[in-house]
N, C-alpha and C. Protein backbone atom coordinates (compact mmCIF):
# COMPACT_ATOMS: atom_id res chain seq x y z
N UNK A 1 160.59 115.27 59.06
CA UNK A 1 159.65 114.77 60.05
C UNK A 1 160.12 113.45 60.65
N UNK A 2 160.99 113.07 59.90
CA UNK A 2 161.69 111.81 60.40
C UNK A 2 161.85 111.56 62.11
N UNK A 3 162.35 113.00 62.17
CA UNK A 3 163.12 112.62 63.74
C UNK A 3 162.19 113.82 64.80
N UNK A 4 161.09 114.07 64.33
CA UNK A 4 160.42 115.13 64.50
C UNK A 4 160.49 114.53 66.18
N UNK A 5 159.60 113.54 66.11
CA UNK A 5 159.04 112.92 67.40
C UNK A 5 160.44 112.61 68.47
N UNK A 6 161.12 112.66 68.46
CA UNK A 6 162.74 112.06 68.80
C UNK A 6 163.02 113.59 69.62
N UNK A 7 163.21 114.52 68.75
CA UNK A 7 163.51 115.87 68.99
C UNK A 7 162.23 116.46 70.07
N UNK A 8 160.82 116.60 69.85
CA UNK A 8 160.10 116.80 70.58
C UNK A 8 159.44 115.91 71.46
N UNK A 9 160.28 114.80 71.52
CA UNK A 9 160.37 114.14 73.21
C UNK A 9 161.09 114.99 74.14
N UNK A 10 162.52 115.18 73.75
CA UNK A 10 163.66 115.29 74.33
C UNK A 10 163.21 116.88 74.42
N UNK A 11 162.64 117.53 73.92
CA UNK A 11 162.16 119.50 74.52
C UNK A 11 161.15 119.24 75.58
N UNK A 12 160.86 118.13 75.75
CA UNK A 12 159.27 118.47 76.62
C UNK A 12 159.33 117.25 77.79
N UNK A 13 160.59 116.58 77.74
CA UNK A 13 160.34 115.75 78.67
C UNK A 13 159.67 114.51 79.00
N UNK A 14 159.26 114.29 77.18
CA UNK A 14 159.00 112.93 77.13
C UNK A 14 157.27 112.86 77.42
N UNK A 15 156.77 114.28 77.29
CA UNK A 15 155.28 114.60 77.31
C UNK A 15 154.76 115.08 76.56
N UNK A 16 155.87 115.27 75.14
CA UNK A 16 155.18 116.39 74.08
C UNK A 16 154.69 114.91 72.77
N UNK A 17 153.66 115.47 72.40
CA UNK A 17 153.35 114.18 70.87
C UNK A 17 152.93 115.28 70.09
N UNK A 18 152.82 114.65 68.72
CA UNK A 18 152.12 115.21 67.17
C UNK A 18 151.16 114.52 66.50
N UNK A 19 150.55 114.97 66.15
CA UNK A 19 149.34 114.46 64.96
C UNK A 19 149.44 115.27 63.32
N UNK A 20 150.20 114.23 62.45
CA UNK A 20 150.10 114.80 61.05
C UNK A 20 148.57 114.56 60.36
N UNK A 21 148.32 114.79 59.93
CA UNK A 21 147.34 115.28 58.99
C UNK A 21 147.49 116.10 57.51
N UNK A 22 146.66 115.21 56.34
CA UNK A 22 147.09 115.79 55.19
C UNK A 22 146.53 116.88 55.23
N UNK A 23 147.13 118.14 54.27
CA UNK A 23 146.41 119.35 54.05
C UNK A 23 145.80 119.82 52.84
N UNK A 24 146.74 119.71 51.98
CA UNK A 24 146.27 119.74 50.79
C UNK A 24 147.32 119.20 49.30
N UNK A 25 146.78 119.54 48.07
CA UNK A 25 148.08 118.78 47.10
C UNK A 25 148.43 119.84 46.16
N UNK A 26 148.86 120.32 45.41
CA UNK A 26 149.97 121.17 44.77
C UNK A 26 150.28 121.00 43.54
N UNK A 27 149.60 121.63 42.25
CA UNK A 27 150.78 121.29 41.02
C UNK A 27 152.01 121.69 41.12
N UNK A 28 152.80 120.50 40.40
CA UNK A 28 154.36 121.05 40.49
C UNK A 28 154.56 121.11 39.05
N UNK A 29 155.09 122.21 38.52
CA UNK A 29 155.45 122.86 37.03
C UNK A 29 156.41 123.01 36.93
N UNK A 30 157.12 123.12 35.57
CA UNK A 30 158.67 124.07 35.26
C UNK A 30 159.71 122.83 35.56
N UNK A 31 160.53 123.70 36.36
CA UNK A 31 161.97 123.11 36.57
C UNK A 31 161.77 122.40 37.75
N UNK A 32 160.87 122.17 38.30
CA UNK A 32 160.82 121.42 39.44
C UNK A 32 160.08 120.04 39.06
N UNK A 33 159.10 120.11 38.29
CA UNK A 33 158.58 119.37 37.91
C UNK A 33 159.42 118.15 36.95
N UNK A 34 160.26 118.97 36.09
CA UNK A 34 161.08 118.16 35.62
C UNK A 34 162.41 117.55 36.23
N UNK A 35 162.58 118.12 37.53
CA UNK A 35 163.82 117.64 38.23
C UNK A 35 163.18 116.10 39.22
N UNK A 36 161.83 116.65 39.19
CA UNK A 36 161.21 115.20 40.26
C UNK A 36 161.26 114.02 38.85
N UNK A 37 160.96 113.96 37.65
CA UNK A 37 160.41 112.90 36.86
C UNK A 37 161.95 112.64 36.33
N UNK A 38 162.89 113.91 36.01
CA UNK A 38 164.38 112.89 36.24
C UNK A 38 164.67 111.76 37.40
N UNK A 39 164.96 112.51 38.37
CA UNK A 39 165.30 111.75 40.11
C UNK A 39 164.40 110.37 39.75
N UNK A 40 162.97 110.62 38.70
CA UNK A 40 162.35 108.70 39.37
C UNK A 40 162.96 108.24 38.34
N UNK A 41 162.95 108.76 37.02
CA UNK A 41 163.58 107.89 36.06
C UNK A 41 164.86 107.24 36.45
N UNK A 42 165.79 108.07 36.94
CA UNK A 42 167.24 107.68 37.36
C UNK A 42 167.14 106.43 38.52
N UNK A 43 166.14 106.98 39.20
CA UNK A 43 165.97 105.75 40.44
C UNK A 43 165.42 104.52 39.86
N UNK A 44 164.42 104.50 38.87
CA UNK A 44 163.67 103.42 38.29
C UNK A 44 164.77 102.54 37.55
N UNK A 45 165.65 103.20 37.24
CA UNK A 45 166.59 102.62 36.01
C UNK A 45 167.87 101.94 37.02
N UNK A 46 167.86 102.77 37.95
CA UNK A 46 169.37 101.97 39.03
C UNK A 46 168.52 100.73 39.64
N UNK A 47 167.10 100.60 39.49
CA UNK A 47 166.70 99.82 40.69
C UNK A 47 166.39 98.69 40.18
């Protein structure tokens, strides 16, 4: 979403905009769950 607005300037001519809005939230389980609480540990520990 970074460059969302950048990209849909430049399709529409500098007339197109967005509105995010939250939707909803998600348990994350398993192997995903444990790959996010590695990634902060590793980040917490370099930082």
């Amino acid at each position: 979403m970074d460059n969302l607005i950048v990209e849909l300037r430049s399709a529409t001519a500098g007339a197109g905009f967005y509105q995010a809005r939250f939707d909803h939230l998600a348990e994350v389980v398993g192997k995903q769950a444990r790959d996010i609480v590695a990634a902060h540990t590793a980040k917490a520990s370099a930082g």
